[in-house]
N, C-alpha and C. Protein backbone atom coordinates (compact mmCIF):
# COMPACT_ATOMS: atom_id res chain seq x y z
N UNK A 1 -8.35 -2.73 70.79
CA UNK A 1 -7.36 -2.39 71.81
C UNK A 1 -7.55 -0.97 72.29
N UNK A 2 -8.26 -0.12 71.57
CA UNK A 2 -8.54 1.16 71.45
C UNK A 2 -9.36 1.63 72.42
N UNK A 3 -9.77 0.52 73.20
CA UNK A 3 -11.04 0.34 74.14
C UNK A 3 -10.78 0.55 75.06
N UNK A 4 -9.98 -0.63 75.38
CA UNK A 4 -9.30 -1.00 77.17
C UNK A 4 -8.47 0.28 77.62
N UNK A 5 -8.90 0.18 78.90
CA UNK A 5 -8.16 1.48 79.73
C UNK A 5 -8.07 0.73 81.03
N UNK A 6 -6.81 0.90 81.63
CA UNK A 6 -7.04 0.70 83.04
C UNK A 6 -5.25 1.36 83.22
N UNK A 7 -5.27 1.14 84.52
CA UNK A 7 -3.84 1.28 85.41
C UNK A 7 -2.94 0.88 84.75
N UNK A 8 -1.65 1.81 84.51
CA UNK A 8 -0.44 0.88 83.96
C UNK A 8 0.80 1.34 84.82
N UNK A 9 1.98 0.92 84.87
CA UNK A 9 3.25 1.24 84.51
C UNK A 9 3.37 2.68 85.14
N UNK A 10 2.54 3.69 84.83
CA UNK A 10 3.02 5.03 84.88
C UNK A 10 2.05 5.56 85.78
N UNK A 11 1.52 4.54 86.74
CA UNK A 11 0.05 5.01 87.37
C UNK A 11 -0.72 6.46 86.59
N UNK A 12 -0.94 5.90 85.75
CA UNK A 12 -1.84 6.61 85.23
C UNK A 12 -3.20 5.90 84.88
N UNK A 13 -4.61 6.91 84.54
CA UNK A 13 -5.57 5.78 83.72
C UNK A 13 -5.46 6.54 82.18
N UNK A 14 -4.90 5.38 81.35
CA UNK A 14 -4.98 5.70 80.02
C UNK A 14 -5.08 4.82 79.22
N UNK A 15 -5.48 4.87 77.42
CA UNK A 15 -5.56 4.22 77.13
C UNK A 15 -4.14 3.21 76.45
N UNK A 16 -3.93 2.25 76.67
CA UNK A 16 -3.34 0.77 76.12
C UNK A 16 -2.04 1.40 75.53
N UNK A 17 -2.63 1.69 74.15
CA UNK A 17 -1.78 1.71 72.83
C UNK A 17 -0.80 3.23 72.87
N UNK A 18 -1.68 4.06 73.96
CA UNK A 18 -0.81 5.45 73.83
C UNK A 18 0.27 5.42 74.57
N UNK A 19 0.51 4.57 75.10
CA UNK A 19 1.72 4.28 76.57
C UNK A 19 3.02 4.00 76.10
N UNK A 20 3.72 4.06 75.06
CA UNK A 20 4.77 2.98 74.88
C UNK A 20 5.74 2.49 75.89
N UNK A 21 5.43 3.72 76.72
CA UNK A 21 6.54 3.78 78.11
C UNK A 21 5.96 2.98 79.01
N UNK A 22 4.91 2.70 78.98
CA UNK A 22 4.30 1.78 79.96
C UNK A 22 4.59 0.35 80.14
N UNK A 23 4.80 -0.54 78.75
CA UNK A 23 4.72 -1.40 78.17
C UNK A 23 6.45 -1.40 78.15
N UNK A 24 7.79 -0.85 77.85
CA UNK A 24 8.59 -1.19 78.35
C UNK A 24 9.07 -0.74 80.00
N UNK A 25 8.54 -0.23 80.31
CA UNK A 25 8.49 -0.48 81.98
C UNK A 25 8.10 -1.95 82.50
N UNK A 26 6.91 -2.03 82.45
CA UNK A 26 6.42 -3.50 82.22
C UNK A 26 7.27 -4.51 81.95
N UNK A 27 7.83 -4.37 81.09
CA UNK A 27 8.64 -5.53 80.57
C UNK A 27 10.09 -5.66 81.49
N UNK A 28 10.73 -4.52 82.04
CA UNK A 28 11.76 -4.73 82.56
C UNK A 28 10.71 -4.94 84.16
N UNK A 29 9.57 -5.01 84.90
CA UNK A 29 9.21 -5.05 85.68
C UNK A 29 8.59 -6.96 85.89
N UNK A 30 8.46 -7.05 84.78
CA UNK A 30 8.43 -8.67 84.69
C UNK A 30 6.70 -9.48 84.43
N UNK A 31 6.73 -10.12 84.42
CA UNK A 31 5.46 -10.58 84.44
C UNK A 31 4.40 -10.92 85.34
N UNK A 32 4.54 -10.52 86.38
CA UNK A 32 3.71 -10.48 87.30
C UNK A 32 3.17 -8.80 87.33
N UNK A 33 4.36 -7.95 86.89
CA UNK A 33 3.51 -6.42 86.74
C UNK A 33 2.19 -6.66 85.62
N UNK A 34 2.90 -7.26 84.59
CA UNK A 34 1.69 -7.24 83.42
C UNK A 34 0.50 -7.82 83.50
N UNK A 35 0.92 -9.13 84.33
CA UNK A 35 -0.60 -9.89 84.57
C UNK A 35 -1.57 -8.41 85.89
N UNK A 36 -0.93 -7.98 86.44
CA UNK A 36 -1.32 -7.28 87.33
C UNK A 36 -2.31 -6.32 86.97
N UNK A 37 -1.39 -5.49 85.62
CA UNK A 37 -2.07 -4.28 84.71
C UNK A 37 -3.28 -4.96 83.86
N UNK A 38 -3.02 -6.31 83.32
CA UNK A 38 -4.43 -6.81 82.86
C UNK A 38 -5.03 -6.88 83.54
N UNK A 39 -5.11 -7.36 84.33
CA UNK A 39 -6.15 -7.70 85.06
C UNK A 39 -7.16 -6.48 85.84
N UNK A 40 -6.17 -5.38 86.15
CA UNK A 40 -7.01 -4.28 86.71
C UNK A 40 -7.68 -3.47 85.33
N UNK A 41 -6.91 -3.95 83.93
CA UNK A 41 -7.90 -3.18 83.22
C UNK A 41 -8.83 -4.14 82.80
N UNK A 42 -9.17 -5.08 82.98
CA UNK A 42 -9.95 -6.21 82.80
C UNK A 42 -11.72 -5.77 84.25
N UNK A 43 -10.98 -5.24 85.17
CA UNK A 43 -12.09 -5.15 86.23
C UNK A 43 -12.52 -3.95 85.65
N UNK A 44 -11.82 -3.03 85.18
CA UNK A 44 -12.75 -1.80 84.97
C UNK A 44 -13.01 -1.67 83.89
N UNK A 45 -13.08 -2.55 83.49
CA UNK A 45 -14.13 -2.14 81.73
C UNK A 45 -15.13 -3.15 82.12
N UNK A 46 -14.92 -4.61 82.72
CA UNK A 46 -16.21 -5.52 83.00
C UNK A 46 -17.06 -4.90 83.96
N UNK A 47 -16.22 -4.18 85.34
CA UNK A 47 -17.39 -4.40 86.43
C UNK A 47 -17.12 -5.16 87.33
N UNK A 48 -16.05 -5.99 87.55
CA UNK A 48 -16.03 -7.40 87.98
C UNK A 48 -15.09 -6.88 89.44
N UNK A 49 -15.38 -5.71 89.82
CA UNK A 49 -14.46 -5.02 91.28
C UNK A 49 -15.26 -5.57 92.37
N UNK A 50 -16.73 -6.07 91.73
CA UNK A 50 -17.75 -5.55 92.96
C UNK A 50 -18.00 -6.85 93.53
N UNK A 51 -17.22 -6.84 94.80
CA UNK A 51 -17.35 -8.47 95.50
C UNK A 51 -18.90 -8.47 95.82
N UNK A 52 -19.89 -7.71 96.05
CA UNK A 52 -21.37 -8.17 95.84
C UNK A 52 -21.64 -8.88 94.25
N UNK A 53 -21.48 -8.16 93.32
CA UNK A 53 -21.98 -8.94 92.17
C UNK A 53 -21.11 -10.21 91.95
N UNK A 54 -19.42 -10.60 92.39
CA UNK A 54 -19.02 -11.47 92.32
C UNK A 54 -19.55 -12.60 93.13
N UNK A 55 -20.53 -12.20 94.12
CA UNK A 55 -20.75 -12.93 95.62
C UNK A 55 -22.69 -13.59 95.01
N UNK A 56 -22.95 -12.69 94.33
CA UNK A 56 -24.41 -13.08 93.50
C UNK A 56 -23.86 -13.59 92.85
N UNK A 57 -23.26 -13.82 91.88
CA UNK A 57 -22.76 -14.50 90.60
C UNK A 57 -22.44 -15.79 91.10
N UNK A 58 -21.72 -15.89 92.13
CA UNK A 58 -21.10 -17.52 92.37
C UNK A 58 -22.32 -18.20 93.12
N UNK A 59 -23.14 -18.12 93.74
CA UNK A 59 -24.55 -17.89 94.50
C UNK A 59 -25.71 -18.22 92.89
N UNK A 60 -25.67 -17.61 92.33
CA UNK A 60 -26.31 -17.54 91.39
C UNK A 60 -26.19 -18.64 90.03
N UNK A 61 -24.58 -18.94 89.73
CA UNK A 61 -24.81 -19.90 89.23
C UNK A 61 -24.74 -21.34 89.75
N UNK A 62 -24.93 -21.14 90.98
CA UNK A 62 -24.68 -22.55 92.32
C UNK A 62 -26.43 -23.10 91.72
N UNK A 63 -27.18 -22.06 91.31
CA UNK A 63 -28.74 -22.09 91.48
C UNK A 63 -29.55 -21.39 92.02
N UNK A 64 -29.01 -20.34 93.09
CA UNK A 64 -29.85 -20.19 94.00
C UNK A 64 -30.47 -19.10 93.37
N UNK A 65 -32.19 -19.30 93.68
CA UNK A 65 -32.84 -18.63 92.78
C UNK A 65 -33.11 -17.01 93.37
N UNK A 66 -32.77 -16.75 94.82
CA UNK A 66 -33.05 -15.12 95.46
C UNK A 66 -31.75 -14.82 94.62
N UNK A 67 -30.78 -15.15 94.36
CA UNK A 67 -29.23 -15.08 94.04
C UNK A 67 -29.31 -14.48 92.82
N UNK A 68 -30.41 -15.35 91.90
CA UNK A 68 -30.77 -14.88 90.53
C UNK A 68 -31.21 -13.93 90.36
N UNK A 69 -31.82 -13.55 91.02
CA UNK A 69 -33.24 -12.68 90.96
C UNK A 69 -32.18 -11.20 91.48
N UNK A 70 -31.33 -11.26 92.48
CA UNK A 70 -30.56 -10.60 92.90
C UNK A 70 -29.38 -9.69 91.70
N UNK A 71 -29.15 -11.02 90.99
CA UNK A 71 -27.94 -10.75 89.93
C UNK A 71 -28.68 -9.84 88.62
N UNK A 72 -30.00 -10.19 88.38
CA UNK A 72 -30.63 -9.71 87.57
C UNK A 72 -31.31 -8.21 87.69
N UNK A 73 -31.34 -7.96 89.18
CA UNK A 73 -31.60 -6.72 89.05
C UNK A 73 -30.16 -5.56 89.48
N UNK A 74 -29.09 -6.42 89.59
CA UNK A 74 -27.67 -5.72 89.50
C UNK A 74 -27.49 -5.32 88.18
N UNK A 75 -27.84 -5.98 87.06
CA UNK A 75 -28.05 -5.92 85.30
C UNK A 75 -28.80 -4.63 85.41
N UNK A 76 -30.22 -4.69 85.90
CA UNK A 76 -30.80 -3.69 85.25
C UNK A 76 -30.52 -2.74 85.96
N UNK A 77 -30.27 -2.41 87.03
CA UNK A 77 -29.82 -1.26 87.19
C UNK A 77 -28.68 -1.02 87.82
N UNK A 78 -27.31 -1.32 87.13
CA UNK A 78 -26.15 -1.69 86.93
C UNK A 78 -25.38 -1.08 88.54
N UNK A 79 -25.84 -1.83 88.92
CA UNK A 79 -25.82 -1.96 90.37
C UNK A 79 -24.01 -2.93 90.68
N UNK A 80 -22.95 -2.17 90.66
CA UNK A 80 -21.58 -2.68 90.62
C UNK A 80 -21.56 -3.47 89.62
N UNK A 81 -21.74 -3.15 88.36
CA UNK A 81 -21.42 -4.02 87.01
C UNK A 81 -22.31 -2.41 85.45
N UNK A 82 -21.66 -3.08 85.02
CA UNK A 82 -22.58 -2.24 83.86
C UNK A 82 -24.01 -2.70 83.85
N UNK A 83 -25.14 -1.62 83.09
CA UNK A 83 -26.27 -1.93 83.20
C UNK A 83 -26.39 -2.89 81.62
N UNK A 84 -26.96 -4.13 81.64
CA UNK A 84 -27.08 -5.23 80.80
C UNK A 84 -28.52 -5.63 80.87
N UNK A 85 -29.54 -5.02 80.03
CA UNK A 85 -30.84 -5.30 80.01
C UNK A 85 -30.67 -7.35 79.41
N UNK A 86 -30.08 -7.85 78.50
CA UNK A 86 -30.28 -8.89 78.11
C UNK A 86 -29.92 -9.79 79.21
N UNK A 87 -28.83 -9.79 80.03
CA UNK A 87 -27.76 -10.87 81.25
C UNK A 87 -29.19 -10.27 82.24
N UNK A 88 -30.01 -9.25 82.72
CA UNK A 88 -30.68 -9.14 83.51
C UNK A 88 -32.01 -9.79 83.12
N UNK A 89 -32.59 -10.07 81.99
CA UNK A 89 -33.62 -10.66 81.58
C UNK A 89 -33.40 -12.42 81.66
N UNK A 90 -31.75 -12.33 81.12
CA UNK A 90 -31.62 -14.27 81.49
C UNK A 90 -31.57 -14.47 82.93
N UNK A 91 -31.27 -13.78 83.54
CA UNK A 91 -31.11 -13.95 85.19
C UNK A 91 -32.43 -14.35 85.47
N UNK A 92 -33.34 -13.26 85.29
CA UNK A 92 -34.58 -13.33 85.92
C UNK A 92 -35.25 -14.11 85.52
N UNK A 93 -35.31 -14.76 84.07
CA UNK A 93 -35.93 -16.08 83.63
C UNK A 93 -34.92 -17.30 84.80
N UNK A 94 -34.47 -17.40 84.81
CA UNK A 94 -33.95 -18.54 85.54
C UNK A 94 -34.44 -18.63 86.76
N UNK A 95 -34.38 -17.30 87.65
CA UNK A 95 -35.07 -16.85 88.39
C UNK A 95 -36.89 -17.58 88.87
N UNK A 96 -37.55 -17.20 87.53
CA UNK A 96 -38.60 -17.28 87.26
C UNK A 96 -39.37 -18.75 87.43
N UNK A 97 -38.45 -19.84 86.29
CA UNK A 97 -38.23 -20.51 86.04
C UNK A 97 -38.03 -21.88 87.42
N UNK A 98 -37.67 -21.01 88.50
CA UNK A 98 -37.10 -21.75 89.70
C UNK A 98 -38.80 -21.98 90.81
N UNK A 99 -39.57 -20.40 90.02
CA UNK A 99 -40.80 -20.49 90.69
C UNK A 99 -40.84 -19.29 92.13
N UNK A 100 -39.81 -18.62 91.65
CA UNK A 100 -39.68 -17.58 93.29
C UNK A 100 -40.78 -16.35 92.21
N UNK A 101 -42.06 -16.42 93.12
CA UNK A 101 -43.02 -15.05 93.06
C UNK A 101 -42.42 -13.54 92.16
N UNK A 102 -41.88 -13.55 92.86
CA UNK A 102 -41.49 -11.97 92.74
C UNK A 102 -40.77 -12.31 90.96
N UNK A 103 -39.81 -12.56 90.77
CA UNK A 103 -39.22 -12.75 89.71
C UNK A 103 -39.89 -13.43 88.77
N UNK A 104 -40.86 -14.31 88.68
CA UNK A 104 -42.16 -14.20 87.66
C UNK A 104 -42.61 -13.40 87.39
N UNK A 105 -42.96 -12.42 88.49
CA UNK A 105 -43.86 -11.07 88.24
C UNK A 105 -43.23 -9.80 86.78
N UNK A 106 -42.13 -10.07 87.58
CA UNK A 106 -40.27 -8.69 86.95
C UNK A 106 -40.51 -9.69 85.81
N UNK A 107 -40.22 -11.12 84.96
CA UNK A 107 -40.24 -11.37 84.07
C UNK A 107 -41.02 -11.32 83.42
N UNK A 108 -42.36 -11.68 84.03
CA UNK A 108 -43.71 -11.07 83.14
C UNK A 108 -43.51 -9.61 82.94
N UNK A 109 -42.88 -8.69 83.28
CA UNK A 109 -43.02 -7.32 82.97
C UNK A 109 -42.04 -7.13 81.91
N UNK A 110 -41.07 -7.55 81.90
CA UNK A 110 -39.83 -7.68 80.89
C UNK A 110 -40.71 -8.25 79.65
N UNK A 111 -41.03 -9.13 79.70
CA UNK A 111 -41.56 -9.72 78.11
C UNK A 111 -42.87 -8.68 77.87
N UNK A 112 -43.58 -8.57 78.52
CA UNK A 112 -44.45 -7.42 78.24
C UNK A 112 -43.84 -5.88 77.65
N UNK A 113 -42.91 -5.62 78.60
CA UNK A 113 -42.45 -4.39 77.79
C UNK A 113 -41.32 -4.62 76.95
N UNK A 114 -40.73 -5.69 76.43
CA UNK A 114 -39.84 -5.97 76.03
C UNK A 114 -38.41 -5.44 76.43
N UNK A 115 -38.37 -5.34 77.33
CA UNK A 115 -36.82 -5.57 78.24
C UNK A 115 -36.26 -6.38 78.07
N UNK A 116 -34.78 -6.08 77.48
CA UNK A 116 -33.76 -7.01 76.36
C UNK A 116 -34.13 -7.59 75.43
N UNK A 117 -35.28 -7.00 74.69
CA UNK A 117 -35.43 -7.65 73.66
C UNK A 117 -35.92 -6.99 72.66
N UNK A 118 -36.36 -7.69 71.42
CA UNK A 118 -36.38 -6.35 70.51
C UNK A 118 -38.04 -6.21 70.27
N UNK A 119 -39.00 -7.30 70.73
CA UNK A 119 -39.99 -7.56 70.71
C UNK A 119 -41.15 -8.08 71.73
N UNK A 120 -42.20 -7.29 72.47
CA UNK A 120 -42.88 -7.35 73.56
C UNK A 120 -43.41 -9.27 73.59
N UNK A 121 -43.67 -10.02 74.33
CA UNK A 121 -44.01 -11.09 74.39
C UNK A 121 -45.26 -11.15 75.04
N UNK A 122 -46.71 -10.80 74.60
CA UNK A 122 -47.44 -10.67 75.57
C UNK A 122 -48.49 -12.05 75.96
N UNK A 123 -48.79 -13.25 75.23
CA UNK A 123 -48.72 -14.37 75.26
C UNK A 123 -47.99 -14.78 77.04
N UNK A 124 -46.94 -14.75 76.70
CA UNK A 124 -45.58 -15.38 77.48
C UNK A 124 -45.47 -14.51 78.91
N UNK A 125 -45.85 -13.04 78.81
CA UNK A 125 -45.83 -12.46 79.94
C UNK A 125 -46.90 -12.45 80.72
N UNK A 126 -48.32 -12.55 80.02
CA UNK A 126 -49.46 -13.44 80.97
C UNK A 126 -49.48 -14.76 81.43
N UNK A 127 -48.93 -14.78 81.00
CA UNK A 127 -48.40 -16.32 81.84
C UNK A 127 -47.78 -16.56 83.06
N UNK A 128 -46.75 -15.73 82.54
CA UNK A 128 -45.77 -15.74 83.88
C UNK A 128 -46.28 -14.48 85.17
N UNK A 129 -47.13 -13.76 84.74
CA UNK A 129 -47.61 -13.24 85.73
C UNK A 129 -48.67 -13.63 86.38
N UNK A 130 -49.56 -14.35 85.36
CA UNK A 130 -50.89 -14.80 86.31
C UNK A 130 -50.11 -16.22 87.12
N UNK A 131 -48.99 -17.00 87.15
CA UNK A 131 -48.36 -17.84 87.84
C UNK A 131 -48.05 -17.18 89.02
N UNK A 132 -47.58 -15.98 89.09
CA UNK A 132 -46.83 -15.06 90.02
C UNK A 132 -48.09 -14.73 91.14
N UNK A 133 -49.47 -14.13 90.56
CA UNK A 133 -50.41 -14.10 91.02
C UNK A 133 -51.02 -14.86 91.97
N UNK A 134 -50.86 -16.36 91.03
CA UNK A 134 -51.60 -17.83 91.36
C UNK A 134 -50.98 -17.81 92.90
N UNK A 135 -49.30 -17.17 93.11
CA UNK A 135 -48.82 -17.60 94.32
C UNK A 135 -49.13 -16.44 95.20
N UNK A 136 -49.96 -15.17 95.53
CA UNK A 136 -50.06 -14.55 95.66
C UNK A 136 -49.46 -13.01 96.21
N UNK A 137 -48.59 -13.06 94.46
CA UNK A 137 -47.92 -11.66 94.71
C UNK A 137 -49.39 -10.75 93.91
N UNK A 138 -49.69 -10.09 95.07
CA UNK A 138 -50.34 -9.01 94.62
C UNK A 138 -50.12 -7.67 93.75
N UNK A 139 -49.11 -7.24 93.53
CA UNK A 139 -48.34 -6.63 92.22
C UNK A 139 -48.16 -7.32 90.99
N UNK A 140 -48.12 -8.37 90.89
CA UNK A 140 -48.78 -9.26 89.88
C UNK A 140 -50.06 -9.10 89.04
N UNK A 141 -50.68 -9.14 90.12
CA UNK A 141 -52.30 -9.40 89.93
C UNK A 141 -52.68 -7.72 88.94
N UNK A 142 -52.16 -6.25 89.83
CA UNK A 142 -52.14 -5.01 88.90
C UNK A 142 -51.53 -5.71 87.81
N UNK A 143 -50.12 -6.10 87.45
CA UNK A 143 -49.56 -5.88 86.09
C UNK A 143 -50.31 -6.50 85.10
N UNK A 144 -50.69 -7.86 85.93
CA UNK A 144 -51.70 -8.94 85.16
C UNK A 144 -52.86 -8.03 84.26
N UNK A 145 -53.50 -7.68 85.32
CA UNK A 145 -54.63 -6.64 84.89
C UNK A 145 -54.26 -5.39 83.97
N UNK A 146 -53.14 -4.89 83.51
CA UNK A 146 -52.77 -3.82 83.17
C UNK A 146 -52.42 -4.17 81.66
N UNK A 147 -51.98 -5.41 82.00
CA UNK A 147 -51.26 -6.17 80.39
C UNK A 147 -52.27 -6.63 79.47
N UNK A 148 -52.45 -6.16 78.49
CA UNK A 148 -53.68 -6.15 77.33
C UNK A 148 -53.41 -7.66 76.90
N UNK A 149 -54.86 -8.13 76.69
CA UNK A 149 -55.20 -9.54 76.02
C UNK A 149 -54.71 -9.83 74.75
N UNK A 150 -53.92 -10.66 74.24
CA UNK A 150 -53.27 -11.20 73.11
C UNK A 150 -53.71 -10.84 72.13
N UNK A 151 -53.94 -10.57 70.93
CA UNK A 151 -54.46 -10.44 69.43
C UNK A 151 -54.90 -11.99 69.27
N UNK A 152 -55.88 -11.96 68.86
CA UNK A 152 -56.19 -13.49 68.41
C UNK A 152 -56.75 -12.82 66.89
């Protein structure tokens, strides 16, 4: 509880538990104030203000794979949301996965350098880049070339 901060009662930004005055204000203000105060401290600890990332997100889990690819690089570089290397690596596999160029390429680079993860995949990231290649993203073809041959 020690966490959450957002708008309360006393327009202030503070945290939750230090308010007591907030929380009976609230209460004689009814329940539509409180759902109100959750909810705005709910947007600013998620991120969830930013009608672009809400607008990729619904887009994104419809399928659409620019949508993905879109949402995933809002993750990594926390582009109206916090920055989330792991939610930006599942994006872009799905992404990937759908067969859009570019986001093969970004996923082959992620498993190569291990972006969201705790361990480089280099097997798995020649793969997905020489696919990226095959369709001819030429930034591919460098990373391809750049990414060292497997241990056998």
């Amino acid at each position: 509880m020690n966490l959450v901060t957002g708008f309360h009662a006393c327009n202030r930004l503070c945290p939750m538990e230090k308010h007591y005055h907030c929380l009976r204000s609230l209460r004689r203000l009814g329940s539509a104030a409180i759902l109100t105060c959750l909810v705005s401290a709910v947007w600013l600890v998620t991120g969830c203000g930013s009608s672009e990332l809400r607008s990729a997100q619904k887009r994104a889990l419809a399928g659409e794979p620019q949508a993905q690819l879109e949402l995933a690089q809002m993750y990594m570089y926390g582009k109206g949301t916090k920055q989330n290397e792991v939610e930006a690596r599942k994006w872009c596999e799905k992404a990937a996965k759908q067969g859009l160029p570019v986001a093969q390429r970004i996923y082959g680079t992620m498993l190569r350098d291990a972006y969201g993860s705790d361990y480089r995949e280099i097997v798995q990231a020649r793969e997905w880049l020489a696919k990226a290649a095959a369709q001819g993203d030429a930034l591919a073809k460098t990373e391809l070339a750049s990414t060292p041959e497997p241990n056998k």
